[in-house]
N, C-alpha and C. Protein backbone atom coordinates (compact mmCIF):
# COMPACT_ATOMS: atom_id res chain seq x y z
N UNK A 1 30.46 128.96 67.15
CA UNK A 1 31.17 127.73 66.88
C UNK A 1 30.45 126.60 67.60
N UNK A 2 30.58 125.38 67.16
CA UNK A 2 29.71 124.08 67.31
C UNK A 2 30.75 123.82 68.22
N UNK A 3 30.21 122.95 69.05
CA UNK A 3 30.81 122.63 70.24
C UNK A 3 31.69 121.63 69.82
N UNK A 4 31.51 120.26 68.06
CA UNK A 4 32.18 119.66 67.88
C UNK A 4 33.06 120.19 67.25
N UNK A 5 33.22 121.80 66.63
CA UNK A 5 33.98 122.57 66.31
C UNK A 5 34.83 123.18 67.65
N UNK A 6 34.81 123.25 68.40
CA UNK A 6 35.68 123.55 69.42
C UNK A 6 36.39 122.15 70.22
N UNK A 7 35.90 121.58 70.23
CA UNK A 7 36.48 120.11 70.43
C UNK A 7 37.65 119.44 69.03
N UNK A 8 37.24 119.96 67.97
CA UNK A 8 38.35 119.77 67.13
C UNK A 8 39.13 120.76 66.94
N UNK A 9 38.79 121.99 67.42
CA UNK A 9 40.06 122.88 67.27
C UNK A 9 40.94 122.77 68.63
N UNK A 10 40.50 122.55 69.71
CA UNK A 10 41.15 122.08 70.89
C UNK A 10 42.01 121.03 70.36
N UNK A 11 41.73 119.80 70.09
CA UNK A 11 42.58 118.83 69.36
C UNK A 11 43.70 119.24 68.32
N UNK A 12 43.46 120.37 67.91
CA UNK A 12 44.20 120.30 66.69
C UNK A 12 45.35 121.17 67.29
N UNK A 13 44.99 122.24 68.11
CA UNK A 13 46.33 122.99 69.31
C UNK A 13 46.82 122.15 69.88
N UNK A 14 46.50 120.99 70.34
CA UNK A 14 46.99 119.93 71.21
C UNK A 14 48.00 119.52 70.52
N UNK A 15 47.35 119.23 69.35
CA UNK A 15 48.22 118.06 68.50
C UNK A 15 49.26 119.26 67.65
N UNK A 16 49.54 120.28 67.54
CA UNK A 16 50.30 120.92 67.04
C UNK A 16 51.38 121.27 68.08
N UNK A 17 50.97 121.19 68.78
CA UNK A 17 51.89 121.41 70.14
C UNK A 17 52.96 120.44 70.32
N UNK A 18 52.15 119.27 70.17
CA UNK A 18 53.00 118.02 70.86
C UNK A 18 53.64 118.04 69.46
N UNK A 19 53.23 118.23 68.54
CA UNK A 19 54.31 118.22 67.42
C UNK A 19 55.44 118.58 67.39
N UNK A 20 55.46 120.02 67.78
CA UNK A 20 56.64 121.35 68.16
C UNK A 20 57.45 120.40 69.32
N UNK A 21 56.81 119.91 70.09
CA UNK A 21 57.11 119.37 71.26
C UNK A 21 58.55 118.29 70.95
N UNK A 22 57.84 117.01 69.69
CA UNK A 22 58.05 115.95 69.38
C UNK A 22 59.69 116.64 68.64
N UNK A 23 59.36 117.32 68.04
CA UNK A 23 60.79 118.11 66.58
C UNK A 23 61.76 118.73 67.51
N UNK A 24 61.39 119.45 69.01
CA UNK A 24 62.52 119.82 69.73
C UNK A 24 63.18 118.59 70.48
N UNK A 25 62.33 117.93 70.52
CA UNK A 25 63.33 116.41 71.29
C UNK A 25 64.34 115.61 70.25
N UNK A 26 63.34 115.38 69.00
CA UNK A 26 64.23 114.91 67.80
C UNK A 26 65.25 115.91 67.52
N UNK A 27 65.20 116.83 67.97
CA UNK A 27 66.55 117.92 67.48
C UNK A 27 67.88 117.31 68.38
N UNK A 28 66.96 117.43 69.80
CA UNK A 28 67.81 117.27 71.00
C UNK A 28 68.55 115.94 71.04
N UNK A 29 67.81 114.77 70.42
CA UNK A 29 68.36 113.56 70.62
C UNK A 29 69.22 113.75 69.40
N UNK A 30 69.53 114.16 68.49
CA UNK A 30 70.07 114.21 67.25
C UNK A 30 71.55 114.87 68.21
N UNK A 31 71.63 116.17 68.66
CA UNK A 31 72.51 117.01 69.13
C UNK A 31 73.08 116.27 70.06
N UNK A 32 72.69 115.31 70.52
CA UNK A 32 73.01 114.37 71.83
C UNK A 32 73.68 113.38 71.39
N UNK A 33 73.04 112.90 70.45
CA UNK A 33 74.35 111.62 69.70
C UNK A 33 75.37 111.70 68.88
N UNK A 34 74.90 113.41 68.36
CA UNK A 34 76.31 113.62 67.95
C UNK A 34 77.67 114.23 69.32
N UNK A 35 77.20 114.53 70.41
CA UNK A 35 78.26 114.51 71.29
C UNK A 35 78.50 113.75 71.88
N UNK A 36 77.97 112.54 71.76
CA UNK A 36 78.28 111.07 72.39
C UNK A 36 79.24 110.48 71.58
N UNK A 37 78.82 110.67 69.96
CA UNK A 37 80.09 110.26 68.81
C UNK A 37 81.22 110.54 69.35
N UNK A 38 81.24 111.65 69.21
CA UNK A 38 82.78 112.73 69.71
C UNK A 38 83.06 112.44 70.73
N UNK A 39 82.24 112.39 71.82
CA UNK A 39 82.98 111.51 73.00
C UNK A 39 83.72 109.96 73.27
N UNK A 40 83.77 109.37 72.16
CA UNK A 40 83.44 108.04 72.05
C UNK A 40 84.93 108.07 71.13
N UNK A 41 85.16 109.03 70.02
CA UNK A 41 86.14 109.08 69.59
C UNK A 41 87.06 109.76 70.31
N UNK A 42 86.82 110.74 71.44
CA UNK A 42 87.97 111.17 72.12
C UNK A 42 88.36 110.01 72.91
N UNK A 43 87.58 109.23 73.77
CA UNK A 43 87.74 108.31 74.65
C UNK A 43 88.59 106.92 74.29
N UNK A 44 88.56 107.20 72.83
CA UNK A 44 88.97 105.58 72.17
C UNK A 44 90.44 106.54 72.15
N UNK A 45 91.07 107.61 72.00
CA UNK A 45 92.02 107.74 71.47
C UNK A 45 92.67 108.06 73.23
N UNK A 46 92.27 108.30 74.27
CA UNK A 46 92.68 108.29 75.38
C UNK A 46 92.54 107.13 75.83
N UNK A 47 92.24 106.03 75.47
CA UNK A 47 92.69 104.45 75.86
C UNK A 47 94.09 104.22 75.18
N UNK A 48 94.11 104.71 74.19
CA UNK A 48 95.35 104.47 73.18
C UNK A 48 96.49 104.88 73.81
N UNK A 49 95.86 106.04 74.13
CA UNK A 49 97.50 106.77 74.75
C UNK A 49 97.59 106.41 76.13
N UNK A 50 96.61 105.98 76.67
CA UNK A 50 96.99 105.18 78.23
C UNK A 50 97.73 103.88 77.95
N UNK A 51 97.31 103.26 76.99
CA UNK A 51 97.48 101.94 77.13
C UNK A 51 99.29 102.38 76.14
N UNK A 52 99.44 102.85 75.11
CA UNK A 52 101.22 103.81 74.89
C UNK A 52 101.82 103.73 76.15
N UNK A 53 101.05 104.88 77.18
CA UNK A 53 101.83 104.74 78.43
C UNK A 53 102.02 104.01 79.19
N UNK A 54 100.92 102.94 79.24
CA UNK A 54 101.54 101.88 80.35
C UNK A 54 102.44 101.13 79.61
N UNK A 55 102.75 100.91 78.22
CA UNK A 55 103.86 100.18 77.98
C UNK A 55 105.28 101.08 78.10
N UNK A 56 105.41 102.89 77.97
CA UNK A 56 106.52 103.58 78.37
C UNK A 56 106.77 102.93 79.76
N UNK A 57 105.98 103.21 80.38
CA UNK A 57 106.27 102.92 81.70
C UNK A 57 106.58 101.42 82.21
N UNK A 58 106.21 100.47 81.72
CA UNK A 58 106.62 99.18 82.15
C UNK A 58 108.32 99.06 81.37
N UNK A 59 108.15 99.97 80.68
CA UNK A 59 109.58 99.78 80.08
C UNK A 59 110.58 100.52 80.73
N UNK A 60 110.31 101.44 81.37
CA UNK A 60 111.02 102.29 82.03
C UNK A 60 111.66 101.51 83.66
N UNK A 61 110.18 100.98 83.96
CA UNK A 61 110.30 99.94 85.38
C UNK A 61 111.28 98.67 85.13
N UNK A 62 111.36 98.10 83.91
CA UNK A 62 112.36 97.21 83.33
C UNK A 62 113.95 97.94 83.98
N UNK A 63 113.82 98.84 83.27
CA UNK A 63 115.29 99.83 83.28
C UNK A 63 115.67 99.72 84.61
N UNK A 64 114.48 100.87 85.04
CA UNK A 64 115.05 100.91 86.74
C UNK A 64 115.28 99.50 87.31
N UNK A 65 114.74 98.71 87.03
CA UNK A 65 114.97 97.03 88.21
C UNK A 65 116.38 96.51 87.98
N UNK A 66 116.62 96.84 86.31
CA UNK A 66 117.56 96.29 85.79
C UNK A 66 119.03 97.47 86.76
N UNK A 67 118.89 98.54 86.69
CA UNK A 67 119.88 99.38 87.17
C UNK A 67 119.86 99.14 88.62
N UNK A 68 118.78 98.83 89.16
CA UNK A 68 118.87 98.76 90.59
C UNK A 68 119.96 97.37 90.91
N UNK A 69 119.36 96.35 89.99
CA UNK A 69 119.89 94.77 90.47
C UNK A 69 121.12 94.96 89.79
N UNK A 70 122.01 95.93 89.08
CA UNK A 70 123.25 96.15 88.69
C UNK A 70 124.12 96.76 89.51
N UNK A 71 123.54 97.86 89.69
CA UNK A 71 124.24 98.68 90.88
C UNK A 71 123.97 98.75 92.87
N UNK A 72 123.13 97.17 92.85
CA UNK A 72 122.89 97.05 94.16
C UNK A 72 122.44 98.15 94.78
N UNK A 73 121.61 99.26 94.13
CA UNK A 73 120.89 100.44 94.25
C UNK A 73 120.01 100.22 95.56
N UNK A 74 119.47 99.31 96.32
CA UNK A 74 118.68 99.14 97.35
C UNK A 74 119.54 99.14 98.29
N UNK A 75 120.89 99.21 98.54
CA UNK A 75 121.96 99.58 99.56
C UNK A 75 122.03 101.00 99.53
N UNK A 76 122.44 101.33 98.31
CA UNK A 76 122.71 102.37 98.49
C UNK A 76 121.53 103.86 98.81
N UNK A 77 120.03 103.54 98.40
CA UNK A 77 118.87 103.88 98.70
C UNK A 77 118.80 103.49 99.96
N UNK A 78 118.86 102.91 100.75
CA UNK A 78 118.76 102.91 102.35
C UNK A 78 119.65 103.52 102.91
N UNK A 79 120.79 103.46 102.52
CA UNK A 79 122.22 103.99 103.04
C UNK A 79 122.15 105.59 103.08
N UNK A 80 121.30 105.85 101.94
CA UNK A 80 120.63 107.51 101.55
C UNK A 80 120.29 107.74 102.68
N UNK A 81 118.86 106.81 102.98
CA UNK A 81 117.58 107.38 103.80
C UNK A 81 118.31 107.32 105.08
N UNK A 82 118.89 106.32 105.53
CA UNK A 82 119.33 106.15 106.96
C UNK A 82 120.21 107.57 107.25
N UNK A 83 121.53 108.09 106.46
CA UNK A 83 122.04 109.36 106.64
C UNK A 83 121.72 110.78 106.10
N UNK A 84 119.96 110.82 105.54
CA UNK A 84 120.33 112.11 105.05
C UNK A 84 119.92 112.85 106.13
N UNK A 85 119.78 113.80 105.76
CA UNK A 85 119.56 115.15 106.94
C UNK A 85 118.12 116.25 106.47
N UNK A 86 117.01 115.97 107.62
CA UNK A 86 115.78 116.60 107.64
C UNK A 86 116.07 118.28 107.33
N UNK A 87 115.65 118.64 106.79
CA UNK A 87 115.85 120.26 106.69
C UNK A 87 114.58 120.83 107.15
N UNK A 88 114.07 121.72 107.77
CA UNK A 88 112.75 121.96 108.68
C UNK A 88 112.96 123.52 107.68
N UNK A 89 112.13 124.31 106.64
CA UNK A 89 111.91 125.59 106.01
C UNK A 89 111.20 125.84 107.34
N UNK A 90 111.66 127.37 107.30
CA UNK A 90 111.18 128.27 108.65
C UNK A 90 109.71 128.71 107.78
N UNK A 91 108.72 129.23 108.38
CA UNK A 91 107.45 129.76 107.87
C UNK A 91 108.14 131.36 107.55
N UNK A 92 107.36 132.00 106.58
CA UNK A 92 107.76 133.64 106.80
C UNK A 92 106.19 133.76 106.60
């Protein structure tokens, strides 16, 4: 073999390589954006349901303020804490 024959077959393993090389990354980036999709749609639908819950919950905090400032509940919540009684569980 001619030495410019071994210099182009060297090239041509090179370049078949980086090919193989090039098609496992394009696989990989392909496999990668499709779990970024899916992440992207789980994430949008867990904003949804956070942002559901912070309105349960601001509605709920309505309630309680409203029951508290009805039933003067902050008397009777101190009046709790000031008389209840510590219970100490023994270890076994």
């Amino acid at each position: 073999m001619l030495p410019d024959e071994m210099e182009a077959e060297k090239n041509r393993k090179i370049i078949l390589s980086q090919a193989n090389t090039i098609e496992i990354l394009q696989r990989n980036v392909r496999d990668l954006q499709g779990q970024l999709n899916l992440q992207y749609v789980k994430n949008k639908k867990l904003i949804e349901q956070n942002a559901e819950a912070m309105v349960i919950i601001g509605h709920k905090q309505q309630e309680i303020d409203y029951l508290k400032e009805r039933c003067n509940f902050s008397d009777v919540e101190s009046h709790y804490m000031d008389n209840s009684i510590i219970v100490e569980r023994e270890e076994v």
